[in-house]
Every structure is written in C-alpha cells, then in structure tokens.
Protein backbone atom coordinates (compact mmCIF):
# COMPACT_ATOMS: atom_id res chain seq x y z
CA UNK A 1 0.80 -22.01 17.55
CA UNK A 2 -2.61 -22.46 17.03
CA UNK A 3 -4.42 -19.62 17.74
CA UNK A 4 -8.53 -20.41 17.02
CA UNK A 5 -10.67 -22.47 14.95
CA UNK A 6 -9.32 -23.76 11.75
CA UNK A 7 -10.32 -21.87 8.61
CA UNK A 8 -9.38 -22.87 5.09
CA UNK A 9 -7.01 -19.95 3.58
CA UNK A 10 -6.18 -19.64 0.11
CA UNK A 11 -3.69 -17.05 -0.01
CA UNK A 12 -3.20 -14.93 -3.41
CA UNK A 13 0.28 -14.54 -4.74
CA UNK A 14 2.60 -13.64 -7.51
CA UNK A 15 0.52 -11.99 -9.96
CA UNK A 16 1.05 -10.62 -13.24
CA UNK A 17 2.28 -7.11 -12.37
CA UNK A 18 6.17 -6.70 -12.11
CA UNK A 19 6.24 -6.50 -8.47
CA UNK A 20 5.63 -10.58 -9.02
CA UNK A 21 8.49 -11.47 -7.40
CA UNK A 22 7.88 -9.47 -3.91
CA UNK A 23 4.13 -10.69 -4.34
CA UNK A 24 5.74 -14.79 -3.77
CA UNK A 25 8.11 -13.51 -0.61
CA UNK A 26 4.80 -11.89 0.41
CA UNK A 27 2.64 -14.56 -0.06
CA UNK A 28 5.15 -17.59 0.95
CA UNK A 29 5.72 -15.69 4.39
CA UNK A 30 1.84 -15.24 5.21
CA UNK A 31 1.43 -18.47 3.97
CA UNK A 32 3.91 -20.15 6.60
CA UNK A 33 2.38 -18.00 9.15
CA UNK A 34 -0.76 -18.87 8.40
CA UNK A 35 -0.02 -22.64 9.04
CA UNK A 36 1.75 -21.63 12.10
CA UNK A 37 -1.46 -19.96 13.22
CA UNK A 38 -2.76 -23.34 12.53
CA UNK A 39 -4.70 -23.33 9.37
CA UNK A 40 -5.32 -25.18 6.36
CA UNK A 41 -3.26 -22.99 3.68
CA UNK A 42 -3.25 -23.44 -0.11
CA UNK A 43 -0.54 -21.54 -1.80
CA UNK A 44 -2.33 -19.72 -5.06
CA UNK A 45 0.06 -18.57 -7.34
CA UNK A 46 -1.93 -16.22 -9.39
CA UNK A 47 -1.04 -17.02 -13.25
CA UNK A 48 -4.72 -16.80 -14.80
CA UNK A 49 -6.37 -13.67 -14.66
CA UNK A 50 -9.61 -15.81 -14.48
CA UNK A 51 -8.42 -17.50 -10.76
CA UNK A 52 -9.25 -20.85 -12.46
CA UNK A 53 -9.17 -23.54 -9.88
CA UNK A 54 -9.57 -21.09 -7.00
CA UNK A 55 -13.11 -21.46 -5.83
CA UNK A 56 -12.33 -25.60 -6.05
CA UNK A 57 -10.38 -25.10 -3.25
CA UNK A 58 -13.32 -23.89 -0.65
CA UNK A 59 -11.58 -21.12 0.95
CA UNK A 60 -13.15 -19.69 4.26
CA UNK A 61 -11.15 -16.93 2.90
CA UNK A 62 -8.51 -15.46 0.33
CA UNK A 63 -5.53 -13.46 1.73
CA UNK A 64 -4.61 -11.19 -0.82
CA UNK A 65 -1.13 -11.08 -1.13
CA UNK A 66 -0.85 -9.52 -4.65
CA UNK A 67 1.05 -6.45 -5.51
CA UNK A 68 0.56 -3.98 -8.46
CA UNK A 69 -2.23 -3.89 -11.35
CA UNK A 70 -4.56 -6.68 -11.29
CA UNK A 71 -4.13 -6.90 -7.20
CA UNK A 72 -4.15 -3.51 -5.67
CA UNK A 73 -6.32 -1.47 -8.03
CA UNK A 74 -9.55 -3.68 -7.67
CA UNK A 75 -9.47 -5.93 -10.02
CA UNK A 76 -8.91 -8.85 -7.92
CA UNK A 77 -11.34 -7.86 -5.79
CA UNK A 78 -14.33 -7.35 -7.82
CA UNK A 79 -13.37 -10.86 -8.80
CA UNK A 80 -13.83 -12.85 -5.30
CA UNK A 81 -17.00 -11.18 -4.71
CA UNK A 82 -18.46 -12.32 -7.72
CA UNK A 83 -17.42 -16.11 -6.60
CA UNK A 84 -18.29 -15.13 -3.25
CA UNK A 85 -15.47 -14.95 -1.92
CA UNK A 86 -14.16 -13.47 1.42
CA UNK A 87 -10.74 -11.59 0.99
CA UNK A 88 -8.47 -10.21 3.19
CA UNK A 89 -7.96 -5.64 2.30
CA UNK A 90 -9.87 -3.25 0.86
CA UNK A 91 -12.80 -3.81 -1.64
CA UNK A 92 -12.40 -2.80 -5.15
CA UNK A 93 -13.62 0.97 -4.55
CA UNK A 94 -10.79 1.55 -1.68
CA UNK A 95 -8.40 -0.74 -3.75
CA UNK A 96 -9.06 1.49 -6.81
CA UNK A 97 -8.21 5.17 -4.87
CA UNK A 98 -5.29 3.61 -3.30
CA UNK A 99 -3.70 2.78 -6.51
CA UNK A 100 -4.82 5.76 -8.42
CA UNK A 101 -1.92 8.38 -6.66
CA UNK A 102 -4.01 11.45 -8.42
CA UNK A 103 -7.55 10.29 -6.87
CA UNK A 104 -5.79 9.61 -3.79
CA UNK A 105 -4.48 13.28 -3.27
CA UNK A 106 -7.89 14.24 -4.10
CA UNK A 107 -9.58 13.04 -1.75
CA UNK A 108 -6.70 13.52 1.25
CA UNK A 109 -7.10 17.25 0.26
CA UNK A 110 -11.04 17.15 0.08
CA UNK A 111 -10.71 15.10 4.12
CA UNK A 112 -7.97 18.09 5.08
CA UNK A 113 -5.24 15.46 4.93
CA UNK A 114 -2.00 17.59 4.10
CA UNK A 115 -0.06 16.31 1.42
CA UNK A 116 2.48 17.93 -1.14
CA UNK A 117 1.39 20.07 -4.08
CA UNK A 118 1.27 18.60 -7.35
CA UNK A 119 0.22 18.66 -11.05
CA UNK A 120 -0.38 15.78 -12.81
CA UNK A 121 0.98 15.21 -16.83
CA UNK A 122 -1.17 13.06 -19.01
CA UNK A 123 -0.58 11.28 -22.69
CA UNK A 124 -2.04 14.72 -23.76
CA UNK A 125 0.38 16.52 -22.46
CA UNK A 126 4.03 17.44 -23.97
CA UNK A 127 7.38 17.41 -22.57
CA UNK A 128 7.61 21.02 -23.12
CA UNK A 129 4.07 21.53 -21.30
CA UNK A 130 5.59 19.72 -18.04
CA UNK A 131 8.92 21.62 -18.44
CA UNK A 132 7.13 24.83 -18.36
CA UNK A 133 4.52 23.59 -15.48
CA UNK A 134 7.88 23.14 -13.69
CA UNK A 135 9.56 25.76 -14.40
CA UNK A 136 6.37 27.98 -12.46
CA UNK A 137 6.39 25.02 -9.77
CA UNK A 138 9.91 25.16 -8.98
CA UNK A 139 13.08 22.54 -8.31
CA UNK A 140 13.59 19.85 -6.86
CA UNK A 141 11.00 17.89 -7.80
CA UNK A 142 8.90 14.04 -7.38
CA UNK A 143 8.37 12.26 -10.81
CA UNK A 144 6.18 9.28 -10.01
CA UNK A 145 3.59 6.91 -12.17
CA UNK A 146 0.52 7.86 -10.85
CA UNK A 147 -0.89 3.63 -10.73
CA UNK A 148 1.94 1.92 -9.60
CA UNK A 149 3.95 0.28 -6.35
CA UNK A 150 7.42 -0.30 -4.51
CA UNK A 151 8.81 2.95 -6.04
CA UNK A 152 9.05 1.69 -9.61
CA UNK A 153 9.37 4.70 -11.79
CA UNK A 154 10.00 7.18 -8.96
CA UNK A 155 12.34 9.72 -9.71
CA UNK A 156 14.14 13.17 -7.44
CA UNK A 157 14.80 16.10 -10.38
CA UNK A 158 16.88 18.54 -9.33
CA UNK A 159 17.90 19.84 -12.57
CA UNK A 160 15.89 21.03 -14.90
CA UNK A 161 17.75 18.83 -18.09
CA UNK A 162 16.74 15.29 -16.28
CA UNK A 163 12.88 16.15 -16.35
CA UNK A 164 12.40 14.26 -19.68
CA UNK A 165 14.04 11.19 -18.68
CA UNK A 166 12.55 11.02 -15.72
CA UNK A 167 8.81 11.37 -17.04
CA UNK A 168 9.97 8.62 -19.77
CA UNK A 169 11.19 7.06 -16.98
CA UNK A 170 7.46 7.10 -15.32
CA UNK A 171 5.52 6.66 -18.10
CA UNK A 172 7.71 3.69 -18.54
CA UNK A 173 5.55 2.24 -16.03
CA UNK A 174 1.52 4.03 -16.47
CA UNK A 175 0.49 7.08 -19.14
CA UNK A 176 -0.28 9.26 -16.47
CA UNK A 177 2.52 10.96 -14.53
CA UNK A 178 2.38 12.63 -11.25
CA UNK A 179 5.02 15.67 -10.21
CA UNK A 180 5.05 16.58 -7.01
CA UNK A 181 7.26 19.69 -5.05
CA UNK A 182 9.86 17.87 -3.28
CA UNK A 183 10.06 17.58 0.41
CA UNK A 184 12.81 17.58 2.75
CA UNK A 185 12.55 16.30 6.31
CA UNK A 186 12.23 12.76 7.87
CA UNK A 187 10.64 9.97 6.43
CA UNK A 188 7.58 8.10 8.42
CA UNK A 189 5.22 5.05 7.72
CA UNK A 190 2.29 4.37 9.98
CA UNK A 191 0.60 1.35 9.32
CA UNK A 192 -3.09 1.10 10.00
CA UNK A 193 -4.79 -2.14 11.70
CA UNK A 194 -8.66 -2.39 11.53
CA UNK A 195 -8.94 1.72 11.69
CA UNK A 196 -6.10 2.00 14.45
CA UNK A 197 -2.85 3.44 14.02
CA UNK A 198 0.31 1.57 14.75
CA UNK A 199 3.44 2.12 16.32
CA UNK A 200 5.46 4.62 13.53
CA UNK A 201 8.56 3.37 11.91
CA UNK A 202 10.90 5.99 10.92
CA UNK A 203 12.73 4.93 7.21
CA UNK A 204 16.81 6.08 7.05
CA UNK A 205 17.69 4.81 3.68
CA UNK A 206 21.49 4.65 2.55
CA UNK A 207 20.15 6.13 -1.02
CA UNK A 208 18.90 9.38 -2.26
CA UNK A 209 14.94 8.27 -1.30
CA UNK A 210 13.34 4.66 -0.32
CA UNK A 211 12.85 3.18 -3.74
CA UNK A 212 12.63 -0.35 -4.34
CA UNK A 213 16.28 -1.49 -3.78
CA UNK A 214 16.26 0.39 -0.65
CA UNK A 215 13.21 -1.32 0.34
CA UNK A 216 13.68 -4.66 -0.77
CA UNK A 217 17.56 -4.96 -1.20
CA UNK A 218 19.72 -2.82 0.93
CA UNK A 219 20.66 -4.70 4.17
CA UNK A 220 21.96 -0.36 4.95
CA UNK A 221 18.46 0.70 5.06
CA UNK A 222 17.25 1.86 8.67
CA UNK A 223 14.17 1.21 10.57
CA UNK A 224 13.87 2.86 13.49
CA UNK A 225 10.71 2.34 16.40
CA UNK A 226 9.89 3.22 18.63
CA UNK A 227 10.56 6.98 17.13
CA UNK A 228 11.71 9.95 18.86
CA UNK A 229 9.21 12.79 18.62
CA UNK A 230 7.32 15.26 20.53
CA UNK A 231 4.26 13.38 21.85
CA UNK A 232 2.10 16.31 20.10
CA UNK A 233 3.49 15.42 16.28
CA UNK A 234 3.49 11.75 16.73
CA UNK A 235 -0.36 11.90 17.38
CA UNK A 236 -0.83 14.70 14.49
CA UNK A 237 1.61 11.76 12.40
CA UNK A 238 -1.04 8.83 13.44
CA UNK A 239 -4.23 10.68 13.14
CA UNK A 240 -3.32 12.15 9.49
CA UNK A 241 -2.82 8.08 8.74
CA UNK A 242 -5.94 7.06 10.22
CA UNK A 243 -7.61 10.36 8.41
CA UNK A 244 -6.30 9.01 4.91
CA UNK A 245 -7.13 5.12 5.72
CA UNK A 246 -10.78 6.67 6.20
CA UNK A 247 -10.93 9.04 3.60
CA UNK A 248 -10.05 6.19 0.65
CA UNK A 249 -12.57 3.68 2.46
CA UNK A 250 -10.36 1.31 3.53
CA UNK A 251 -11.07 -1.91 5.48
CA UNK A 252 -8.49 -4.37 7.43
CA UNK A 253 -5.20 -2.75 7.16
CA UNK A 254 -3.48 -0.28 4.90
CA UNK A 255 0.07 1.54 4.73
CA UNK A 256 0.28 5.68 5.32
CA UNK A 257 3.36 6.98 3.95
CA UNK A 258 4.72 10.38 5.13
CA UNK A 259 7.37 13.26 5.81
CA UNK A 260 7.99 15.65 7.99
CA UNK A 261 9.27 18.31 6.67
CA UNK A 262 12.25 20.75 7.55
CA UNK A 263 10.09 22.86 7.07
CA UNK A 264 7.86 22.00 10.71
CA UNK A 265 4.82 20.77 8.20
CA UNK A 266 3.51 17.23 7.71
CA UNK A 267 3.26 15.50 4.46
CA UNK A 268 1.31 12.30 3.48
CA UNK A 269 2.73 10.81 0.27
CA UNK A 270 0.24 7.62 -0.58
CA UNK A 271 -1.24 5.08 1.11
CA UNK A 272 -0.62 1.47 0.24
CA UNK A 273 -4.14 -0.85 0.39
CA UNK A 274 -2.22 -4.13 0.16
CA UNK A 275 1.71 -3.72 2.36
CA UNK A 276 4.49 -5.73 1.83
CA UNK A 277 4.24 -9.07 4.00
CA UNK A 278 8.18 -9.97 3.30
CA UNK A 279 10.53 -10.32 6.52
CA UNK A 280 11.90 -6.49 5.59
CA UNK A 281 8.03 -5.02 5.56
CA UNK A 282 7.21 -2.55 7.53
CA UNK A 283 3.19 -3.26 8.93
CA UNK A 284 4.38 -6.86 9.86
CA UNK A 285 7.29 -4.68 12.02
CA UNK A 286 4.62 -2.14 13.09
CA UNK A 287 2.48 -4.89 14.43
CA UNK A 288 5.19 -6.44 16.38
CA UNK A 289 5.80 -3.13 18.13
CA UNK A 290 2.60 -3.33 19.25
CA UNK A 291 2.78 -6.64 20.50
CA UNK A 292 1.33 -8.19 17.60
CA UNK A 293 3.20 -11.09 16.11
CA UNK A 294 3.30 -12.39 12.72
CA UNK A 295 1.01 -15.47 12.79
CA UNK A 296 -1.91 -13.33 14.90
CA UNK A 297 -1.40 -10.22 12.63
CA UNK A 298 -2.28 -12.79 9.55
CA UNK A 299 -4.53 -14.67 11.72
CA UNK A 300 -6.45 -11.19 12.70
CA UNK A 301 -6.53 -10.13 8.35
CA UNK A 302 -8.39 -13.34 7.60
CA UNK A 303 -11.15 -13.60 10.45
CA UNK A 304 -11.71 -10.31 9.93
CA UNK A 305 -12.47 -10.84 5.95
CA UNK A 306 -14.94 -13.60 7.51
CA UNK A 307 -16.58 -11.98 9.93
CA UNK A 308 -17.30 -9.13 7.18
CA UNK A 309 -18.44 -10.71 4.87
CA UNK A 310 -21.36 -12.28 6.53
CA UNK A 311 -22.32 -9.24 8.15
CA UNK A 312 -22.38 -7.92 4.70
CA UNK A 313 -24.70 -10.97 3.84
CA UNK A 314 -26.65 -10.70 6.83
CA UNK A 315 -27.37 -7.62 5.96
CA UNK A 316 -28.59 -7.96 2.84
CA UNK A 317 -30.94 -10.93 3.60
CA UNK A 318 -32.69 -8.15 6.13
CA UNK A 319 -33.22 -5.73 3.57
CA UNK A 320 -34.46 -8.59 1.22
C-alpha cells in the first residue's frame, strides 16, 4: 500500500533500557508498516550507545522506536541532530520533561493542567521522612520512579507497613521517587497526533492498576472506544491532553494519561513522548478510531520529521 514517495527509514529499536524487549515489538511492527507504506526500511537494533553504522545507512529519517533511558529522556535525540539526522517525536528538551515525572507535574500545574498532588522523595531523604510526609498526606497512595516507563516500579499503598517496600521497590528502578494521593475513578488515555487530540480509549484492567503485565500481557485487559461520556467532559478530557502535549513542547505525537475521578475532578497522570507501537498499544488504536490506519499513522510520523527538519534548516540559512 504505497502511500507517497519513497523515503529511506531507519527505524530505532531495542535499546539498552529494560523496556528492550517492548522497544523490538515496537520497532518490528512500525518497521513492517513502514514497508507496507512502501518504503525502504532498515531495522536498527540499537546496541551501541554511539549509533555506529547508523548514518551509513542514509536515512531520510529515523523513527524512534526506543523506550526508557537513552530513548525517551533525550539522549537519543540530541544524538541524530548532531549527525543531522531527522527523527520521528519530540526533541531532546520535550523528550527530557516527558521522562522526568517531577518536571512534568511542574509544568502541567504552571499551564493549569490538573493533575494529582504529590511530594517527591530523593536519595536525601529517609524512609522515616517519607513515612511521616505520608502520614500528613494521607492513604492510599502512588509510589512511582520519577524517570521511568510501562509502569515499572509503580506501586498502590494502602497500608502504611508496605511504604518501604514499595519506595525500594521504585528506587529499584531511578533515585528519585515520586508519591502521589491516589485516585479513584475511570482510567483514560488520549493520544495526541501533530497537536490534535484523538479519539479516547478508556483502560478496564483485570488487575489492581494498568502496570506492565496488564499492558503488555493480559489478553483480560479492556479497551474500550468510542467512550461513553457527557460530550462536555470528553472535550475538558481532550483539551487537558492537548494542554499537557503543549505545555512539555512536544512535536509529532505523544501519549496523555488520565483519570476521572469519583470524585467529578479530572486527573492527568504523565504523558508518554515516545507510545507503544506493539499490536496491544493504544495511539496505534486511537488512530484507527479516527480513521487512521497503521501504515499512514507511521507514514504521517516520518514525513512529518522531514518536513521539520528542513524548515528548521531553512530557517536557519535565513537568519545566517
């Protein structure tokens, strides 16, 4: 099915994070829908932190398929623009927020994007500090890492005696630790295309909370579009997406994560720079809601990485 010109796609997988193993579904699926799309694909398997061999291939473009440190916090990215390089998400700036949970509330808080309250314990800070800091917040609670993906780490404390396992648990995964109140309600994603919201997916999950074997393992896990709401809170749920998607910087696409609470507020949890591309993700199902299938949503991700970059360059020969 091909859809336009041929480009040359190299498209950036595995990694060296431990969400490796989702980064090769990810990038073996956009890869085969790339060629479907009809374009000239080299699989990258990313093994090198230096991307030797990479710029031998003369991309058009990179489609970043890379989960976790090195390939959502802007690492990668600061790479491929020094080689020139155009790449398919966010640039390293964006990529950086989007990873870092704590700057991320920040600035969804400073751009009046609701979100749940929070403290934050860092390698300075005891057991017994975040104990009491919870005791004054109050149970249940969120224990996340604040720099890390696909729910690794994540942890629901509803008694005060698991709080230590579950920041060892965290910390397991990054030094700095994020605890957030816990919220009740339904679970939402709204996936963001080029600064437009998509069609919502509602998550049902079989477990206690979508963590990573509800997401990647768990044929009972529920996805549910189109989703029943008032017309009034669906818009509120897609402009607080697009609000966050702005707020970080983003470019191309990104993934807004959210509840609604029992408790008639809305809640954005994180935004994810670089989604799952697997058969279970959810933007590639958001997309397809929206009438945008696979090969055109991939097709879209790396014209649009061309196309910016030389207006990028075209603007900086004018000001030259």
């Amino acid at each position: 099915m091909k859809l336009h010109q041929t480009l040359r796609v190299a498209v950036l997988m595995g990694g060296l994070s431990r969400e490796r193993e989702v980064s090769l579904k990810s990038g073996k699926a956009v890869a085969a829908a790339l060629r479907d799309a009809g374009h000239e694909v080299t699989d990258y398997d990313v093994t090198d932190p230096a991307l030797p061999g990479l710029q031998e291939t003369r991309p058009d473009a990179c489609f970043v398929a890379l989960h976790g440190p090195f390939g959502e916090d802007g690492t990668v990215q600061e790479l491929l623009e020094k080689m020139g390089l155009p790449y398919t998400g966010s640039g390293p700036a964006a990529s950086r927020l989007g990873m870092n949970k704590m700057a991320s509330k920040r600035l969804f808080i400073r751009h009046s994007v609701p979100t749940p309250d929070y403290f934050a314990v860092d390698p300075s800070h005891s057991v017994a500090w975040a104990e009491r800091q919870a005791e004054q917040f109050g149970y249940p609670l969120v224990c996340k890492p604040a720099a890390s993906g696909s729910s690794l780490g994540v942890s629901i404390v509803k008694d005060p005696a698991r709080l230590p396992d579950a920041i060892a648990l965290a910390r397991d995964e990054g030094d700095v630790v994020l605890v957030e109140r816990y919220v009740r309600g339904r679970e939402f994603t709204v996936g963001v295309l080029r600064g437009e919201g998509l069609p919502m997916i509602e998550l049902v999950p079989s477990r206690q909370f979508f963590d990573y074997e509800a997401k990647y393992n768990d044929e009972r896990t529920r996805y549910i579009t189109p989703v029943s709401l008032l017309p009034t809170l669906y818009r509120k749920c897609s402009a607080a997406a697009v609000r966050a998607y702005g707020a970080l910087g983003c470019r191309h696409m990104a993934r807004v994560d959210m509840i609604y609470g029992y408790d008639a507020n809305l809640y954005v949890l994180e935004l994810n720079t670089i989604p799952g591309f697997t058969p279970r993700s959810l933007l590639p199902m958001a997309a397809a809601e929206a009438g945008v299938s696979f090969p055109a949503l991939c097709d879209r991700l790396v014209r649009a990485a061309v196309r910016d970059t030389a207006e990028k360059r075209k603007r900086r020969r004018l000001i030259a």
